[in-house]
C-alpha atoms as a PDB file:
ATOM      1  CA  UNK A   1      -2.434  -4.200 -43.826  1.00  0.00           C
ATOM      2  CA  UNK A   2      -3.361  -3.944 -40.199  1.00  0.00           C
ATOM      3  CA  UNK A   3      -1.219  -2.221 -37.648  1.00  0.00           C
ATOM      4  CA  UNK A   4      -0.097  -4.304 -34.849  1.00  0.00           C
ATOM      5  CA  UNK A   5      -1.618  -2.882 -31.962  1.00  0.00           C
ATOM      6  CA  UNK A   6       1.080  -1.724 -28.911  1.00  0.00           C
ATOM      7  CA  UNK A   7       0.694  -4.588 -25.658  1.00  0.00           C
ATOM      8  CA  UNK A   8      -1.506  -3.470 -23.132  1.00  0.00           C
ATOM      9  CA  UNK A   9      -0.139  -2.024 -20.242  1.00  0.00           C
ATOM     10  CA  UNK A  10      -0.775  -4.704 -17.401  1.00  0.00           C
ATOM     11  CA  UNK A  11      -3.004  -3.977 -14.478  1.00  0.00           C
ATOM     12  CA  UNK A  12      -1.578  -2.942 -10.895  1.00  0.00           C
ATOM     13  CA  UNK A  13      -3.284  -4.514  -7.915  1.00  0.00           C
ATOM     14  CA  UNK A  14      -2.945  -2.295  -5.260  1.00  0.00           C
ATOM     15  CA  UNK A  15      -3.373  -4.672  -1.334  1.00  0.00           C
ATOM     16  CA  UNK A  16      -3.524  -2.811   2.213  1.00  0.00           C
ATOM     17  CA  UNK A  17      -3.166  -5.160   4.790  1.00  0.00           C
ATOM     18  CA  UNK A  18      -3.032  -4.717   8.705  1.00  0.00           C
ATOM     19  CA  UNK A  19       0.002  -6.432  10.145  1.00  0.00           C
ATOM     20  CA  UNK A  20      -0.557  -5.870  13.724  1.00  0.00           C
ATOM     21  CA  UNK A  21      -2.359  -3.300  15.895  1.00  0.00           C
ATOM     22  CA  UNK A  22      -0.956  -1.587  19.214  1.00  0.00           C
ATOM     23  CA  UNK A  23      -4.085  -1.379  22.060  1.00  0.00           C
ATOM     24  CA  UNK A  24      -4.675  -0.433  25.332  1.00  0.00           C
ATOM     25  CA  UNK A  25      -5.352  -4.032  27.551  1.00  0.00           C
ATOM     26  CA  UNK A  26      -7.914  -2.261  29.781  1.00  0.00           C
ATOM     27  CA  UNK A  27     -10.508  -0.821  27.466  1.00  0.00           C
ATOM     28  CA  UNK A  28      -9.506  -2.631  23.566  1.00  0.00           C
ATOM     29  CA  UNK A  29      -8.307   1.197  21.560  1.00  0.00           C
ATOM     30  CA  UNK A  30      -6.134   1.103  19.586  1.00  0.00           C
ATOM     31  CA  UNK A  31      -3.596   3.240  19.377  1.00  0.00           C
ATOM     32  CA  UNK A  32      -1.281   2.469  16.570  1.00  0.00           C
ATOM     33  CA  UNK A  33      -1.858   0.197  13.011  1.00  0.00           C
ATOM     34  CA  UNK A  34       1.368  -0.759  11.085  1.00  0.00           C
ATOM     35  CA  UNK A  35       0.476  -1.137   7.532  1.00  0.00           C
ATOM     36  CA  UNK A  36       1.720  -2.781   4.102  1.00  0.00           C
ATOM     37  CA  UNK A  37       0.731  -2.020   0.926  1.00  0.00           C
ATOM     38  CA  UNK A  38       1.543  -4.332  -2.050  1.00  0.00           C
ATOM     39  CA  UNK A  39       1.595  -3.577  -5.668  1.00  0.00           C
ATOM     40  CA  UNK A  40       1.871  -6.486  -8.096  1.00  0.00           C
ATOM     41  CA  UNK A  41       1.301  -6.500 -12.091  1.00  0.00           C
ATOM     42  CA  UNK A  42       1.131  -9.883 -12.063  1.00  0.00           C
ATOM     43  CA  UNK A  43       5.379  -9.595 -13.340  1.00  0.00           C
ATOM     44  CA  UNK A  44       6.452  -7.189 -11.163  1.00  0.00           C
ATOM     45  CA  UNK A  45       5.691  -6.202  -7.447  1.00  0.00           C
ATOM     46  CA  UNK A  46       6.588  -4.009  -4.766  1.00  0.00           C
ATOM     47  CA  UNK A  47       5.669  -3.478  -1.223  1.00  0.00           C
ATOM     48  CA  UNK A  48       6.023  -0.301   1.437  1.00  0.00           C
ATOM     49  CA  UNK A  49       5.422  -0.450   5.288  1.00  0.00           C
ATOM     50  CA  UNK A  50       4.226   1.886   7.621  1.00  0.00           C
ATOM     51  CA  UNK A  51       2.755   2.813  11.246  1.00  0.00           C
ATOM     52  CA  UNK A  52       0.182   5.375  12.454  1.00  0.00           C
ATOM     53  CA  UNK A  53      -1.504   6.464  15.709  1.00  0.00           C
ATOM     54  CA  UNK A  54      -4.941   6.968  16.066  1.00  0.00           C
ATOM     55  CA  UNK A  55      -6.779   9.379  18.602  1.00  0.00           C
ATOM     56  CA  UNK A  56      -9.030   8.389  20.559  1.00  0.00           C
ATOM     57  CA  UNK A  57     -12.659   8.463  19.353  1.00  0.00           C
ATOM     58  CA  UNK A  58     -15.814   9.347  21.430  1.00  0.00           C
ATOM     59  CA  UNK A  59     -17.212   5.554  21.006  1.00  0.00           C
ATOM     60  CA  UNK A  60     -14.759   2.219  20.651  1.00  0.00           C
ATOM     61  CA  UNK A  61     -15.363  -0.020  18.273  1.00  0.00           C
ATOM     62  CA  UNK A  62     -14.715  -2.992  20.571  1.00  0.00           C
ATOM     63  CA  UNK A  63     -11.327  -4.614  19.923  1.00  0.00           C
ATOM     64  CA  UNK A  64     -13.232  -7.920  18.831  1.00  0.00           C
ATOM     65  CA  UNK A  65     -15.374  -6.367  16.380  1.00  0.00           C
ATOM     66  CA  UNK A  66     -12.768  -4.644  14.423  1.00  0.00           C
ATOM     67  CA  UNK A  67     -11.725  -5.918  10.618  1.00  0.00           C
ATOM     68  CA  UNK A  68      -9.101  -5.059   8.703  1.00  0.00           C
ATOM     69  CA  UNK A  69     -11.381  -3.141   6.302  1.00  0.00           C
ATOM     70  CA  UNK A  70     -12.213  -0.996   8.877  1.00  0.00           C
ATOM     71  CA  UNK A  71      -8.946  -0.667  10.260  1.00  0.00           C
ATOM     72  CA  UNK A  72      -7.251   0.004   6.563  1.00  0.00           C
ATOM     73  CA  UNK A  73     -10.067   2.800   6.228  1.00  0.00           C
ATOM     74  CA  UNK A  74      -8.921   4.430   9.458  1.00  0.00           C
ATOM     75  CA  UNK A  75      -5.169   4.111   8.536  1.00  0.00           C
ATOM     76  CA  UNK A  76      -6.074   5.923   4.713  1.00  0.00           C
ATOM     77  CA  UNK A  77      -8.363   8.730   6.827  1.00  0.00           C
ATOM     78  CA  UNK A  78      -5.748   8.912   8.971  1.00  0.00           C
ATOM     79  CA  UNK A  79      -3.002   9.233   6.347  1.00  0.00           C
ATOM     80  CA  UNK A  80      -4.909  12.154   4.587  1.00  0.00           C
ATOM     81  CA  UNK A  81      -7.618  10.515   2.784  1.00  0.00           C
ATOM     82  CA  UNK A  82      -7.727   9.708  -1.026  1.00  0.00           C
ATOM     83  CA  UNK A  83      -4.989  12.026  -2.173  1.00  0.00           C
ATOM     84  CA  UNK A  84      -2.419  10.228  -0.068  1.00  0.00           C
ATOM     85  CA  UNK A  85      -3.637   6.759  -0.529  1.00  0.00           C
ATOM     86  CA  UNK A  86      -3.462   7.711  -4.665  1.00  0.00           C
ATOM     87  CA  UNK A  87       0.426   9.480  -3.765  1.00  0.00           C
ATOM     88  CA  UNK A  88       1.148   6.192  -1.940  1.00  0.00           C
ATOM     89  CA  UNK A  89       0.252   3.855  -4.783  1.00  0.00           C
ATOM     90  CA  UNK A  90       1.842   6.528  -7.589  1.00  0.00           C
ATOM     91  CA  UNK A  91       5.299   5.717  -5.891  1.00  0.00           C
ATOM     92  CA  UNK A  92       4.765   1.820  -5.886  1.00  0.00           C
ATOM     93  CA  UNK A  93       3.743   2.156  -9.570  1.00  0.00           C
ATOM     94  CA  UNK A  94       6.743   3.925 -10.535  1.00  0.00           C
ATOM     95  CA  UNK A  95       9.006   1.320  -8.715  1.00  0.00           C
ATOM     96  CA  UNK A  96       7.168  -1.732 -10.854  1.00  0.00           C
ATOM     97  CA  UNK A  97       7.674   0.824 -14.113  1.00  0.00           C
ATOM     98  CA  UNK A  98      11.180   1.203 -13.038  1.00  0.00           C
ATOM     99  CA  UNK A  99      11.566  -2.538 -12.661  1.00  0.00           C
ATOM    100  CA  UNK A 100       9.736  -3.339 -16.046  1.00  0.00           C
ATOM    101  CA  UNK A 101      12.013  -0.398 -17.522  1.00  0.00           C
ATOM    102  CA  UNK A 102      14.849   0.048 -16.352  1.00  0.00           C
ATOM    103  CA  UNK A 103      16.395   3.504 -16.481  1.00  0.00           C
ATOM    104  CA  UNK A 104      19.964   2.767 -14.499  1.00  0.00           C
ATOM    105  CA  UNK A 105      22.023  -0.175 -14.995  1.00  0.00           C
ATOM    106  CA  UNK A 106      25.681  -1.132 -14.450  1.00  0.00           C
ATOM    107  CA  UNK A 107      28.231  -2.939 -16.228  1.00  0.00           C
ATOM    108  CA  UNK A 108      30.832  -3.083 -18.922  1.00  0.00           C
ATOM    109  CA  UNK A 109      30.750  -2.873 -23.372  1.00  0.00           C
ATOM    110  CA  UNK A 110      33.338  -5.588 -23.102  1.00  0.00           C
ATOM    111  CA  UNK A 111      33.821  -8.915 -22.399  1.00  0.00           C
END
């Protein structure tokens, strides 16, 4: 007799997105990025928002040229790199655990 094998764990996809960008008018840098991040299993999903500031670099990118994979790089750099961008999407995965398992709830036994 076969053993029924345990569902599969569904798969997190993790989106950065740039939501708007803070520059300077006269030369195009940009100063500040606010951020989302979205995780969604497809079920479940949950979200988180942020802003950073940027320093200004030896040579602009000009504001025209920039795309949001560049600019999501420069906000994960600028966050700390890997390890935070992993921390960031740890916490998102254990709200979409939470929501697919529940370990609060509230109510009464009776009716």
């Amino acid at each position: 007799m076969a053993r029924a094998s345990a569902p599969e764990a569904p798969t997190t996809v993790f989106t950065w997105h740039i939501a708007n960008l803070e520059r300077e008018t006269t030369d195009g840098f940009v100063f500040t990025a606010h951020y989302t991040v979205d995780a969604n299993d497809g079920t479940y999903s949950s979200g988180a928002y942020g802003s950073i500031g940027f320093q200004r670099p030896e040579n602009l990118i000009p504001f025209a040229d920039l795309t949001q994979d560049l600019v999501v790089s420069w906000v994960q750099e600028a966050l700390g790199g890997e390890e935070k961008v992993n921390e960031i999407q740890a916490a998102l995965q254990a709200q979409l655990d939470e929501q697919r398992h529940p370990s609060k709830a509230a109510g009464v036994p009776w009716q």
